[in-house]
PDB file of N, CA and C in Angstrom:
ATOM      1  N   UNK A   1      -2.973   1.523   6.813  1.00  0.00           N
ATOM      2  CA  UNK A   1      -2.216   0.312   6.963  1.00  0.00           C
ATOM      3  C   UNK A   1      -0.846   0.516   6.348  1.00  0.00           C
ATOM      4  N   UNK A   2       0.150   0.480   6.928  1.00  0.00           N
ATOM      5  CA  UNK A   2       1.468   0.373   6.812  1.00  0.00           C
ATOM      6  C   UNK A   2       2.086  -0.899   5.951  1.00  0.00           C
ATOM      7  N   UNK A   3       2.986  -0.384   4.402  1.00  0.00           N
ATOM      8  CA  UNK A   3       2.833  -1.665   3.399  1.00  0.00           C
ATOM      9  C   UNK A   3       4.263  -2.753   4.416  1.00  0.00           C
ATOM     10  N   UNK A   4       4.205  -3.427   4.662  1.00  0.00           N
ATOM     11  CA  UNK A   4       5.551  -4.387   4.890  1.00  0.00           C
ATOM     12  C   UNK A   4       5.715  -5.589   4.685  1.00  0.00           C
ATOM     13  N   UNK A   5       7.225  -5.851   4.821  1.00  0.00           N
ATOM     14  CA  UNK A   5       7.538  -6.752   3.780  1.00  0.00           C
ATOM     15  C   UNK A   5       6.895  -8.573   4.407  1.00  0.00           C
ATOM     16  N   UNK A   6       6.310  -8.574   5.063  1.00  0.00           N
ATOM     17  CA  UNK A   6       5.508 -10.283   5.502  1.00  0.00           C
ATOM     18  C   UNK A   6       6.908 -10.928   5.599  1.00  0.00           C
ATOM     19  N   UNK A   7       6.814 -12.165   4.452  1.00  0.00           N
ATOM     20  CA  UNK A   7       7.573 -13.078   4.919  1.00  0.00           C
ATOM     21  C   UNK A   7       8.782 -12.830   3.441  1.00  0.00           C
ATOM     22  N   UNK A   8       8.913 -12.040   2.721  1.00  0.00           N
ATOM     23  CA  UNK A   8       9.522 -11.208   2.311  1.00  0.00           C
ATOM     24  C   UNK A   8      10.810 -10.403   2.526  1.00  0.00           C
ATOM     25  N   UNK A   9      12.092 -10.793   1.703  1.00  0.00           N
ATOM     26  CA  UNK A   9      13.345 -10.243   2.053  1.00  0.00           C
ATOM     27  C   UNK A   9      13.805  -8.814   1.102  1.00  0.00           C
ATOM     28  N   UNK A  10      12.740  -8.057   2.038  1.00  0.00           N
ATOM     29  CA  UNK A  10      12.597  -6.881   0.990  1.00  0.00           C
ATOM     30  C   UNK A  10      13.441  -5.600   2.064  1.00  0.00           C
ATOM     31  N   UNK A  11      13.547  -4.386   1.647  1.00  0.00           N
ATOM     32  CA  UNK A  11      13.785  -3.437   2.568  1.00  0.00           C
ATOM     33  C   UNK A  11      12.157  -2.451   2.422  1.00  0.00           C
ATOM     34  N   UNK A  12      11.688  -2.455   3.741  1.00  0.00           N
ATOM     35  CA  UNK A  12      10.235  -2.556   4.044  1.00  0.00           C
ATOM     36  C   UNK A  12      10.302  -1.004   3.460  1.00  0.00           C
ATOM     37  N   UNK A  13      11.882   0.003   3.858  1.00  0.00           N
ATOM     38  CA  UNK A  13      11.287   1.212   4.051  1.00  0.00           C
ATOM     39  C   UNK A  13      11.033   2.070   2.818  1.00  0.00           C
ATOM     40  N   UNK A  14      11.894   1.513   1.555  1.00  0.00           N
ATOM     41  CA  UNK A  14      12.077   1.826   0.040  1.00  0.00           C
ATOM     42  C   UNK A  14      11.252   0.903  -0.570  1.00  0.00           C
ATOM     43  N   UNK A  15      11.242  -0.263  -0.728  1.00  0.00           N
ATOM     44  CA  UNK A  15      10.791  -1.071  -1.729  1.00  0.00           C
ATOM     45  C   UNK A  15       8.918  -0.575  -2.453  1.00  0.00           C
ATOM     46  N   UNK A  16       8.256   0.093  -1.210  1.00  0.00           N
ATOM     47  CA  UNK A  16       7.083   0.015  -1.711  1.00  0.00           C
ATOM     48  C   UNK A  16       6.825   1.118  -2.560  1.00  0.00           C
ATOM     49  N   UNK A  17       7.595   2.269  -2.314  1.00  0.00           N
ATOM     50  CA  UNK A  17       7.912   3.845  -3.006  1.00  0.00           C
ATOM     51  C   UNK A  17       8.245   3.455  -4.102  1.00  0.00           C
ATOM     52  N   UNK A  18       9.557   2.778  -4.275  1.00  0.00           N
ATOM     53  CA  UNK A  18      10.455   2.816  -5.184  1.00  0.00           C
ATOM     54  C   UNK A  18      10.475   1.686  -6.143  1.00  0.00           C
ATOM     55  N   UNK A  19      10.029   0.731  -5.803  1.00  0.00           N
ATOM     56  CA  UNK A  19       9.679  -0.289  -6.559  1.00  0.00           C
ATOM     57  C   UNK A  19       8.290  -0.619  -7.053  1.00  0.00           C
ATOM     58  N   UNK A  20       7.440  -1.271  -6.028  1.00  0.00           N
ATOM     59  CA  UNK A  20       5.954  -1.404  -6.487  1.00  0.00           C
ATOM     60  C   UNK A  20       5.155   0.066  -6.877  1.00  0.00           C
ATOM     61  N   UNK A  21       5.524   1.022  -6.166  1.00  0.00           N
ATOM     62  CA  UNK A  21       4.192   1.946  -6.662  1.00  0.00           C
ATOM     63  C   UNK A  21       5.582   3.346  -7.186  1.00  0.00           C
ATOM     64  N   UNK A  22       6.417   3.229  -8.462  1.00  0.00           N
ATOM     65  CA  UNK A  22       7.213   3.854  -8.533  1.00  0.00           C
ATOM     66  C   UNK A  22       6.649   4.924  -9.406  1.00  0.00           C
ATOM     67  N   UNK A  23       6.013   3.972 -10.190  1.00  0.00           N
ATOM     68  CA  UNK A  23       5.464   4.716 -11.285  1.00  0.00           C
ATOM     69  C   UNK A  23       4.227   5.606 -11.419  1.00  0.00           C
ATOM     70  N   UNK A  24       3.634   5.804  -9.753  1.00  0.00           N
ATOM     71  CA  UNK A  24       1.997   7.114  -9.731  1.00  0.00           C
ATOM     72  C   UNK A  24       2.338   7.489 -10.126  1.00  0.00           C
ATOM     73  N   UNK A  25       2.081   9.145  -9.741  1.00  0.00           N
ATOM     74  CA  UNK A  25       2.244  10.407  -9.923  1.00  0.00           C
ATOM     75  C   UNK A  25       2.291  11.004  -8.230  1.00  0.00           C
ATOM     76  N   UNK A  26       3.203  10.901  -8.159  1.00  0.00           N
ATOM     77  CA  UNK A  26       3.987  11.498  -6.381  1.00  0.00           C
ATOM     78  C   UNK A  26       3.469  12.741  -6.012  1.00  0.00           C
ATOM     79  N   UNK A  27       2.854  13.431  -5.634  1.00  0.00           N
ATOM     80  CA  UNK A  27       2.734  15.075  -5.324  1.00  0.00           C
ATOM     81  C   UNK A  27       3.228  14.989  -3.918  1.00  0.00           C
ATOM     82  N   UNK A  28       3.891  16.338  -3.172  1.00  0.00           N
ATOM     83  CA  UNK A  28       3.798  16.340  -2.239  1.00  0.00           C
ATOM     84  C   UNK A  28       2.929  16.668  -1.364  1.00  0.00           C
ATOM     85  N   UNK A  29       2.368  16.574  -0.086  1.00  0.00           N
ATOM     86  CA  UNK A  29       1.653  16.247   0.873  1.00  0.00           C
ATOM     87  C   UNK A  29       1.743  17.758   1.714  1.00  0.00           C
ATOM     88  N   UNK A  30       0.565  18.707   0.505  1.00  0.00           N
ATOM     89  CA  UNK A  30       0.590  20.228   1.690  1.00  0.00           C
ATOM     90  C   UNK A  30       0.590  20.375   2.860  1.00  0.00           C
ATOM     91  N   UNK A  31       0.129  19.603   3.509  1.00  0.00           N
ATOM     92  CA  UNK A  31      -0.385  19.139   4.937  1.00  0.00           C
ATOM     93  C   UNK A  31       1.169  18.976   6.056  1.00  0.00           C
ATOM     94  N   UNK A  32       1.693  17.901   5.617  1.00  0.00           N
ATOM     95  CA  UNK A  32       2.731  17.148   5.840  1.00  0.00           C
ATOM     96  C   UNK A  32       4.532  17.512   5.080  1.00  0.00           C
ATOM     97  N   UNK A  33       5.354  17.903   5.603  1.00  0.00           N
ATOM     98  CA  UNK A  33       6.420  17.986   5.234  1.00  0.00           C
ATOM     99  C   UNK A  33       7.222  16.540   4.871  1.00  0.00           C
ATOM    100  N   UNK A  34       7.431  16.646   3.756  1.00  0.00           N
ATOM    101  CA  UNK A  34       8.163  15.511   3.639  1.00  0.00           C
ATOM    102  C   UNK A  34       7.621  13.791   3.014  1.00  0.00           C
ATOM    103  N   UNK A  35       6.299  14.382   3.240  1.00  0.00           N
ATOM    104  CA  UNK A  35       5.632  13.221   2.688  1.00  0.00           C
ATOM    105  C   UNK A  35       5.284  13.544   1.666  1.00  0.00           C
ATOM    106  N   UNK A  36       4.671  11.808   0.906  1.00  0.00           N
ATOM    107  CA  UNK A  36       4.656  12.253  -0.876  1.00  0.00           C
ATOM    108  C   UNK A  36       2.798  11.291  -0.857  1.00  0.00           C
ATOM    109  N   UNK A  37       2.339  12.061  -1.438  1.00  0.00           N
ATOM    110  CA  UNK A  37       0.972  11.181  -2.059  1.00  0.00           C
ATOM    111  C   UNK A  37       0.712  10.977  -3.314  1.00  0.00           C
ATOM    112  N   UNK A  38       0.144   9.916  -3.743  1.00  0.00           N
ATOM    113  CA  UNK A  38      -0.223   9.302  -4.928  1.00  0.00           C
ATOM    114  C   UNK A  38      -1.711   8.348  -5.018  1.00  0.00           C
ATOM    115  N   UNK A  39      -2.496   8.613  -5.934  1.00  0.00           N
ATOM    116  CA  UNK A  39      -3.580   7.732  -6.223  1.00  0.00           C
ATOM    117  C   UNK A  39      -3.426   6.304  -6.834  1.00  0.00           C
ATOM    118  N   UNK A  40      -3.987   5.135  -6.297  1.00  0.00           N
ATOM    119  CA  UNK A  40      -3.690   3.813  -7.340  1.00  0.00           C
ATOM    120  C   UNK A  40      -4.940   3.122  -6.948  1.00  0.00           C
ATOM    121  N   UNK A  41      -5.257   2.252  -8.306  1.00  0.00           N
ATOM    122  CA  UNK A  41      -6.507   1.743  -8.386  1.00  0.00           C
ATOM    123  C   UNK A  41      -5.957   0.893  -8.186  1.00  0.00           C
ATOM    124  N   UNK A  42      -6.478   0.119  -6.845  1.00  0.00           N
ATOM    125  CA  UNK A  42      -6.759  -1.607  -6.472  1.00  0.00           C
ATOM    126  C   UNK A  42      -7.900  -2.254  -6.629  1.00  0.00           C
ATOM    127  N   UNK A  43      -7.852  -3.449  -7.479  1.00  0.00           N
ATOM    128  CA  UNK A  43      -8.691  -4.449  -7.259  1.00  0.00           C
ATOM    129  C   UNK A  43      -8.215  -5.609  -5.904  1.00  0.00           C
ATOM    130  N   UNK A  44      -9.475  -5.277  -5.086  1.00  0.00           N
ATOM    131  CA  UNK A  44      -9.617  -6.333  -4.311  1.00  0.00           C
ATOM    132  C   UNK A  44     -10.244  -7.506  -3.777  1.00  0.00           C
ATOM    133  N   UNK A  45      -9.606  -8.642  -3.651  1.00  0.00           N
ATOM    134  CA  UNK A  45     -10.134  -9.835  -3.561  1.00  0.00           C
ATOM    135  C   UNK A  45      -9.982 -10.597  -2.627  1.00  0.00           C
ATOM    136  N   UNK A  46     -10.872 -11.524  -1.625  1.00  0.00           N
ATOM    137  CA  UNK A  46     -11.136 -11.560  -0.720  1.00  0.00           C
ATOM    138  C   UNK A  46     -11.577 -12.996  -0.899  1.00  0.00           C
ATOM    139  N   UNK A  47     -10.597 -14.314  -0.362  1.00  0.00           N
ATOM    140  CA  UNK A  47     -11.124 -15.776  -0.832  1.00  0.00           C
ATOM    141  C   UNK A  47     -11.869 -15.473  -1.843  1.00  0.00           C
ATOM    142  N   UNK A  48     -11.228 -15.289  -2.997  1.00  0.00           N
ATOM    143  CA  UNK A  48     -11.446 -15.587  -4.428  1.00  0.00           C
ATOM    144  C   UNK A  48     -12.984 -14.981  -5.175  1.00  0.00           C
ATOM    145  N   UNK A  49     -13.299 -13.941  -4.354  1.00  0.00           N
ATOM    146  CA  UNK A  49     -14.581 -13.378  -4.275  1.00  0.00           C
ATOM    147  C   UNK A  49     -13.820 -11.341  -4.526  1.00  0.00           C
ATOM    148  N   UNK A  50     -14.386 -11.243  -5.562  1.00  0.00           N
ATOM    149  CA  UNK A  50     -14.012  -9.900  -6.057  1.00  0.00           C
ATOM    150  C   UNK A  50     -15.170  -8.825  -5.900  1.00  0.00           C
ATOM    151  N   UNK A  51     -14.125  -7.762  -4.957  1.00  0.00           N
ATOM    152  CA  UNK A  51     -15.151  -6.482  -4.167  1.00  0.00           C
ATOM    153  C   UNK A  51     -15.231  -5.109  -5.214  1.00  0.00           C
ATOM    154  N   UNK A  52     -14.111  -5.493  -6.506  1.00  0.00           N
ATOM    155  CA  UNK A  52     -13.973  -4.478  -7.399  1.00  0.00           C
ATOM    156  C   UNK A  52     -13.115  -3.281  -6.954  1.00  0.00           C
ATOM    157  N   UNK A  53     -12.704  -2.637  -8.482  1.00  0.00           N
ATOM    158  CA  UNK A  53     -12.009  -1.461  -7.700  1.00  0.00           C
ATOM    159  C   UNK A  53     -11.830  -0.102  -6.973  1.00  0.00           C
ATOM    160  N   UNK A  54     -10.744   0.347  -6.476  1.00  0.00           N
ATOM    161  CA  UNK A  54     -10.849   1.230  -5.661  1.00  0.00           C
ATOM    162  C   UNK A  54     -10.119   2.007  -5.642  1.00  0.00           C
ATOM    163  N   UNK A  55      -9.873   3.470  -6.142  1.00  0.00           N
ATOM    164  CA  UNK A  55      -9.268   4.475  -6.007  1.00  0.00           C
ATOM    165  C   UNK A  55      -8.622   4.621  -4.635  1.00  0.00           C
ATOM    166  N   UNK A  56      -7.765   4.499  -4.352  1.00  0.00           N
ATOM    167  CA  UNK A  56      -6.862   4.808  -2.880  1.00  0.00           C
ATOM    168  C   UNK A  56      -5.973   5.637  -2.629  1.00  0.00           C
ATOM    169  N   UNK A  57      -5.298   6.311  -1.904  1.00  0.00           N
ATOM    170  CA  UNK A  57      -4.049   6.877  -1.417  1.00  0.00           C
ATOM    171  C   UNK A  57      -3.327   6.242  -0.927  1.00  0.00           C
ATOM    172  N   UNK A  58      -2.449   6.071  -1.854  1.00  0.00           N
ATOM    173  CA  UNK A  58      -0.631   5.445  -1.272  1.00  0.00           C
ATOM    174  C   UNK A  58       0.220   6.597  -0.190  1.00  0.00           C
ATOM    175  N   UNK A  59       0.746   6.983   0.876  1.00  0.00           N
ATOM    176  CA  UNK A  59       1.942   7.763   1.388  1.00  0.00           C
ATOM    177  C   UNK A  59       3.210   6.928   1.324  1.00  0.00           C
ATOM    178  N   UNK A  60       3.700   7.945   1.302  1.00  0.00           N
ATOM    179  CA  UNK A  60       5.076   7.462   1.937  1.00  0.00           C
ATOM    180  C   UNK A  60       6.148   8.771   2.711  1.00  0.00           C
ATOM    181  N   UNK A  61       6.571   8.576   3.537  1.00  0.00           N
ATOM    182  CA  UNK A  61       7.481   9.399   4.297  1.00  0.00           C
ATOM    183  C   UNK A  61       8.728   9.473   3.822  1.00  0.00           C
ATOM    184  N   UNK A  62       9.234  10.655   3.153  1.00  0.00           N
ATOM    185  CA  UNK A  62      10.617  10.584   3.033  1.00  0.00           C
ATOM    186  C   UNK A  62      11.669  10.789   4.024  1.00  0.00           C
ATOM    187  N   UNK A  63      11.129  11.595   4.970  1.00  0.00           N
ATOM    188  CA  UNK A  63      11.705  12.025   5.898  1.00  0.00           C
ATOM    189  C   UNK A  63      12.841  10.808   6.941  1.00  0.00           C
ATOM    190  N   UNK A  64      14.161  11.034   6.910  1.00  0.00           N
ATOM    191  CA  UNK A  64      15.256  10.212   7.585  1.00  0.00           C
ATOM    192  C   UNK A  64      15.833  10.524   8.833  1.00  0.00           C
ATOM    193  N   UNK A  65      15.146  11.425   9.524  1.00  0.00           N
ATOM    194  CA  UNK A  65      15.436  11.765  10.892  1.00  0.00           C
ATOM    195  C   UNK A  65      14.078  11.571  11.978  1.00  0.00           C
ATOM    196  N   UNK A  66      13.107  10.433  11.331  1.00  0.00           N
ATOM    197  CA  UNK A  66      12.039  10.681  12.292  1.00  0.00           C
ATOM    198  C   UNK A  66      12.181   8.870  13.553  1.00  0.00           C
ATOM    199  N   UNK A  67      11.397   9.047  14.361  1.00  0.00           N
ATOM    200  CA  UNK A  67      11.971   7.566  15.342  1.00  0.00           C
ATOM    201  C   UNK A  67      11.294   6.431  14.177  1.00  0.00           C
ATOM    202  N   UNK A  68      10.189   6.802  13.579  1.00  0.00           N
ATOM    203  CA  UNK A  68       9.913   5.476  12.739  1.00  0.00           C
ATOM    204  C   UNK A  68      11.127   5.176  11.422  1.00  0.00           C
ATOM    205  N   UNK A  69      11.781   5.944  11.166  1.00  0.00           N
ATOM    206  CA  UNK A  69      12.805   5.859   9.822  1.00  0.00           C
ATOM    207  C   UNK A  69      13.640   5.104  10.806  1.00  0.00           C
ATOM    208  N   UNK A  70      14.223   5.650  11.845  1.00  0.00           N
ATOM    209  CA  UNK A  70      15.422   4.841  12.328  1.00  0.00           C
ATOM    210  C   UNK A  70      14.951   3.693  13.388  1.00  0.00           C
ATOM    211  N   UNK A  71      13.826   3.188  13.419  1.00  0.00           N
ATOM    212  CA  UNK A  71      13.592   2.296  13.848  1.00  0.00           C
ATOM    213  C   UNK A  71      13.294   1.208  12.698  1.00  0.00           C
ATOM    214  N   UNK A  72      13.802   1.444  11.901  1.00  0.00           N
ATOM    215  CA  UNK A  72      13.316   0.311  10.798  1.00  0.00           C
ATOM    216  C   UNK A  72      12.062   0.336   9.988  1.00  0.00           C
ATOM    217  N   UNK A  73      11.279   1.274  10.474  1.00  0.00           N
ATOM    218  CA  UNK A  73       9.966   0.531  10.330  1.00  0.00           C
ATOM    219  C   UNK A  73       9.051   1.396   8.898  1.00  0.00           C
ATOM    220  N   UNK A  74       7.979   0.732   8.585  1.00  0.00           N
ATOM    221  CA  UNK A  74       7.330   1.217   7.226  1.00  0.00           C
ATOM    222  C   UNK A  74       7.560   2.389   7.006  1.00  0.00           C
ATOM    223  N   UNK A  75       7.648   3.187   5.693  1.00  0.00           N
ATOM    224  CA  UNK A  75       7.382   4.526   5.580  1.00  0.00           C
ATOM    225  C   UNK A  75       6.601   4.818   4.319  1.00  0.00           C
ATOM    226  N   UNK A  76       5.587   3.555   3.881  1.00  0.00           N
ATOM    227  CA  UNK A  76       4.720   3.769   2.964  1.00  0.00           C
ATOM    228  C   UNK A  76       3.484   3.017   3.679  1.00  0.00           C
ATOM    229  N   UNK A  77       2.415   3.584   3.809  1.00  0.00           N
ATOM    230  CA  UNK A  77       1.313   3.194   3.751  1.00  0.00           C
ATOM    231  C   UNK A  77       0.077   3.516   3.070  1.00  0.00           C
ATOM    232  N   UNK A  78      -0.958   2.477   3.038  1.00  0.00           N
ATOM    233  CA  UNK A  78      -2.451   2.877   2.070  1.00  0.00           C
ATOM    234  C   UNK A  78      -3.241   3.557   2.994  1.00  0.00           C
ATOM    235  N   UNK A  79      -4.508   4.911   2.265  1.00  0.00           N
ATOM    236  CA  UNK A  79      -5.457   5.068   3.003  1.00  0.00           C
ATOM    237  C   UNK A  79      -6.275   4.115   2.712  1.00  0.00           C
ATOM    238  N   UNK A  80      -7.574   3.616   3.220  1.00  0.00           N
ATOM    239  CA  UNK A  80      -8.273   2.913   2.527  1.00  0.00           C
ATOM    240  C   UNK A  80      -9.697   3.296   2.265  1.00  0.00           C
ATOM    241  N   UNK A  81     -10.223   4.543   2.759  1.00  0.00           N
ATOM    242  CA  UNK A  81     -11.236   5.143   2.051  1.00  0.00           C
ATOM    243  C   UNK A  81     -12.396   4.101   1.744  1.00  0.00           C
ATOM    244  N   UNK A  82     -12.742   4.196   0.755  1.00  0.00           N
ATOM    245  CA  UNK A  82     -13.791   3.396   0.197  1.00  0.00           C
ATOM    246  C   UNK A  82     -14.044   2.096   0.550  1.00  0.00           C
ATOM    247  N   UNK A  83     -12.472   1.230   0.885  1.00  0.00           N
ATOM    248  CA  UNK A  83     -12.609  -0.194   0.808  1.00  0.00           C
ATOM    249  C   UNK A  83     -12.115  -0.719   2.450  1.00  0.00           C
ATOM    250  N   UNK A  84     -12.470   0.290   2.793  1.00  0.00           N
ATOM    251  CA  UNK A  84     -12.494   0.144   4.667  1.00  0.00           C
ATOM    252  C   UNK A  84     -13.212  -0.921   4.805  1.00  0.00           C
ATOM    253  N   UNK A  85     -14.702  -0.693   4.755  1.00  0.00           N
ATOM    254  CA  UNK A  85     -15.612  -1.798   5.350  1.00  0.00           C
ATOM    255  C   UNK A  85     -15.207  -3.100   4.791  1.00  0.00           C
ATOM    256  N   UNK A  86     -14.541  -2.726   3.539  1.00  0.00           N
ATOM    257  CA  UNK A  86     -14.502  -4.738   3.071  1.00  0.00           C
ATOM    258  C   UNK A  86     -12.758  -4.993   3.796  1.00  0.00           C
ATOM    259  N   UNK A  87     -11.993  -4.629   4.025  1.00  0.00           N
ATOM    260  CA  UNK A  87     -10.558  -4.430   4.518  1.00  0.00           C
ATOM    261  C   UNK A  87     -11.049  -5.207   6.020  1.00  0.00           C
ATOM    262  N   UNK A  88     -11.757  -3.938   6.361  1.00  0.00           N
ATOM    263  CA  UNK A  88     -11.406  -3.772   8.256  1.00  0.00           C
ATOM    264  C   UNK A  88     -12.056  -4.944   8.874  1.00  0.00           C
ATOM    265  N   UNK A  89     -12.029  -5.975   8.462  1.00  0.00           N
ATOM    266  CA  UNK A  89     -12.707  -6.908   9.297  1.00  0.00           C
ATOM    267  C   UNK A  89     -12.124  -8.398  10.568  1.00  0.00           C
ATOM    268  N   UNK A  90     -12.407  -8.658  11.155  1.00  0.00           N
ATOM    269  CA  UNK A  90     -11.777  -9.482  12.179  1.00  0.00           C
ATOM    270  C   UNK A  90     -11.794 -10.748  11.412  1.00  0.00           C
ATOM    271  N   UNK A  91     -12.231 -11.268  10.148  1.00  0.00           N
ATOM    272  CA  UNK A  91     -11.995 -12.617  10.023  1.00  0.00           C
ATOM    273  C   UNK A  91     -10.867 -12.868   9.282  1.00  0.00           C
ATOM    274  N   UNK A  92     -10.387 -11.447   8.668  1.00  0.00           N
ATOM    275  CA  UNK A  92      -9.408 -11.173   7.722  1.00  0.00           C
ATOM    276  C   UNK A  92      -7.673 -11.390   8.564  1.00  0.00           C
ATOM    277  N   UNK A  93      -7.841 -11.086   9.896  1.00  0.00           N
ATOM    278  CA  UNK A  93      -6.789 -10.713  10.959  1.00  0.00           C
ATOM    279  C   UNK A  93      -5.877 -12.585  11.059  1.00  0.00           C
ATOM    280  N   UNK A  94      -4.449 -12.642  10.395  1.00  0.00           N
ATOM    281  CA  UNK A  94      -3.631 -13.824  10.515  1.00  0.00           C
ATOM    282  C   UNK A  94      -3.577 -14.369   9.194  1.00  0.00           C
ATOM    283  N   UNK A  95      -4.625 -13.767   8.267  1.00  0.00           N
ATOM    284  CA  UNK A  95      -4.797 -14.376   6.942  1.00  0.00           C
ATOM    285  C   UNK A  95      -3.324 -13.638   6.095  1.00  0.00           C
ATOM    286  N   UNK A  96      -3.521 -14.297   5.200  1.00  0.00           N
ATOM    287  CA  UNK A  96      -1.884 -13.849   4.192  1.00  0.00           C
ATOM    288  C   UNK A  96      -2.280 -13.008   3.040  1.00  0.00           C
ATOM    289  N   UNK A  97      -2.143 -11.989   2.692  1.00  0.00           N
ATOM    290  CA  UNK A  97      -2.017 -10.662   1.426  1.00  0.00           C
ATOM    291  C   UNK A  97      -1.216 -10.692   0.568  1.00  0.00           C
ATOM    292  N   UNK A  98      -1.421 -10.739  -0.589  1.00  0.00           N
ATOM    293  CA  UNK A  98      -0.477 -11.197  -1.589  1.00  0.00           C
ATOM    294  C   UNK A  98      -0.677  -9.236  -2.381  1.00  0.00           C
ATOM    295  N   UNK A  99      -0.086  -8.405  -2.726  1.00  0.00           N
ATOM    296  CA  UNK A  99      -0.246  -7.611  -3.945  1.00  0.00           C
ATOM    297  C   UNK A  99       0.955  -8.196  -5.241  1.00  0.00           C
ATOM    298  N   UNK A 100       0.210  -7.783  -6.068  1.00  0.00           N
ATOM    299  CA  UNK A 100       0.713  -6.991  -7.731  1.00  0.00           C
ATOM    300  C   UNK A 100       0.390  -6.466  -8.382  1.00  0.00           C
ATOM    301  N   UNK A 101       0.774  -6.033  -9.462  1.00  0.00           N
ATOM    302  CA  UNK A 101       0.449  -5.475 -10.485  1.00  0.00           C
ATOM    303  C   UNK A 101      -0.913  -6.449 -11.512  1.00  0.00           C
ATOM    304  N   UNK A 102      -1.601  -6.080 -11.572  1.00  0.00           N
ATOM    305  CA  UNK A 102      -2.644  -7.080 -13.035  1.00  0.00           C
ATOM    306  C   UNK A 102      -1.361  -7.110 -14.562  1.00  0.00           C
ATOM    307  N   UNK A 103      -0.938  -8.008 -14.852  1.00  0.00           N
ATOM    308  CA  UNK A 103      -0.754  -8.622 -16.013  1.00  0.00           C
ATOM    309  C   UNK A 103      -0.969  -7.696 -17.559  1.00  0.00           C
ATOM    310  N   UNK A 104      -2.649  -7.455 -17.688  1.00  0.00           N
ATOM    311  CA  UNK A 104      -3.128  -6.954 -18.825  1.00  0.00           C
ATOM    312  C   UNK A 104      -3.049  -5.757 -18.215  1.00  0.00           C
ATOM    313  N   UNK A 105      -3.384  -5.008 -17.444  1.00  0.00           N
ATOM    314  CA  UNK A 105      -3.452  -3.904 -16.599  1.00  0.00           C
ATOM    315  C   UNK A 105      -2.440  -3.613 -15.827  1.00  0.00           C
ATOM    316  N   UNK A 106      -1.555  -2.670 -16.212  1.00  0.00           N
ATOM    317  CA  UNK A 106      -0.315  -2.479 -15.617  1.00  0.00           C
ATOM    318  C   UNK A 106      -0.727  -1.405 -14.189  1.00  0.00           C
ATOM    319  N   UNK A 107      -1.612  -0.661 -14.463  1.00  0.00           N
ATOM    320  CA  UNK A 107      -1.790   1.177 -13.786  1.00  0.00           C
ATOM    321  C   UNK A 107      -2.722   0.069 -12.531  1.00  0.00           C
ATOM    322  N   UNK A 108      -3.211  -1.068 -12.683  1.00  0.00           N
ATOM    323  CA  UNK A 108      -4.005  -1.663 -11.623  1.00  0.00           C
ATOM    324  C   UNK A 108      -3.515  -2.878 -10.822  1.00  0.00           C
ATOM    325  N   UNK A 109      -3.306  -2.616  -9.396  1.00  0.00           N
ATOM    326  CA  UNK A 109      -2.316  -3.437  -8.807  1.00  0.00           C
ATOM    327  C   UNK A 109      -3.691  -4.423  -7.637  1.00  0.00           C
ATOM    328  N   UNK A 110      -3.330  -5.444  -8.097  1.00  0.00           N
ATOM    329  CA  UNK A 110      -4.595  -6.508  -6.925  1.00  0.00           C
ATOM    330  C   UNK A 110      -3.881  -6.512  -5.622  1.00  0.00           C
ATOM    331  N   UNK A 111      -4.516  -6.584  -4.506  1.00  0.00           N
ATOM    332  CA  UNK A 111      -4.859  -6.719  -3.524  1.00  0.00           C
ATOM    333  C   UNK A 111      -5.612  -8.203  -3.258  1.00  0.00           C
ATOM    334  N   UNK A 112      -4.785  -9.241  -2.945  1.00  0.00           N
ATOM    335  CA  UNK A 112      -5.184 -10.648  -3.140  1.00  0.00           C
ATOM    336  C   UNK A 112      -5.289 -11.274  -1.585  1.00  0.00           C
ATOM    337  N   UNK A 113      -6.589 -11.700  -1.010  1.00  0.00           N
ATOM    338  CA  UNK A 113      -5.961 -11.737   0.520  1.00  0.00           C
ATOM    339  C   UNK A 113      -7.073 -13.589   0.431  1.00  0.00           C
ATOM    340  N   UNK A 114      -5.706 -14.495   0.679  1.00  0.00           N
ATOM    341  CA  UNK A 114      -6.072 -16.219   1.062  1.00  0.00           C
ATOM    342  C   UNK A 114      -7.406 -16.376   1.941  1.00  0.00           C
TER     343      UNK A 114
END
């Protein structure tokens, strides 16, 4: 899933690298030129009902010559691994996603979905 900015006056293609998830630990992506990976524990919550957390993969594309860079569009997205089955579901589809950071827990960012 590709992070972007909703209803949000953010710049979709930096803000999630460089701001919210600035602080992983970036490695680059043997696989992939140009891309950067990082691990972050999300807690996720689901109408106010908590699925617990989840080790994930953040990307992001650095790369500035590809059609998605100059089309505007995301260049950070989550894998979701573990928290697929509670994620991938059709009742979830139009609903609103809130992330941040936890408060007491800085290294753990919620995943808050109405």
């Amino acid at each position: 899933m590709l992070w972007k900015k909703g209803n949000s006056d953010i710049d979709q293609q930096t803000y999630f690298r460089n701001e919210v998830f600035n602080d992983l630990d970036w490695q680059l992506d043997d696989r992939t030129a140009g891309k950067e990976l990082a691990t972050a524990t999300f807690q996720i919550v689901i109408r106010g009902i908590d699925y617990g957390s989840h080790d994930l993969v953040v990307t992001h594309d650095t790369r500035t010559d590809t059609p998605t860079y100059r089309q505007r569009q995301p260049m950070s997205a989550v894998r979701w691994g573990t928290a697929r089955p509670i994620i991938a579901r059709d009742d979830l589809l139009g609903r609103t996603a809130y992330l941040y950071r936890d408060e007491e827990e800085p290294n753990l960012f919620v995943l808050e979905i109405d």
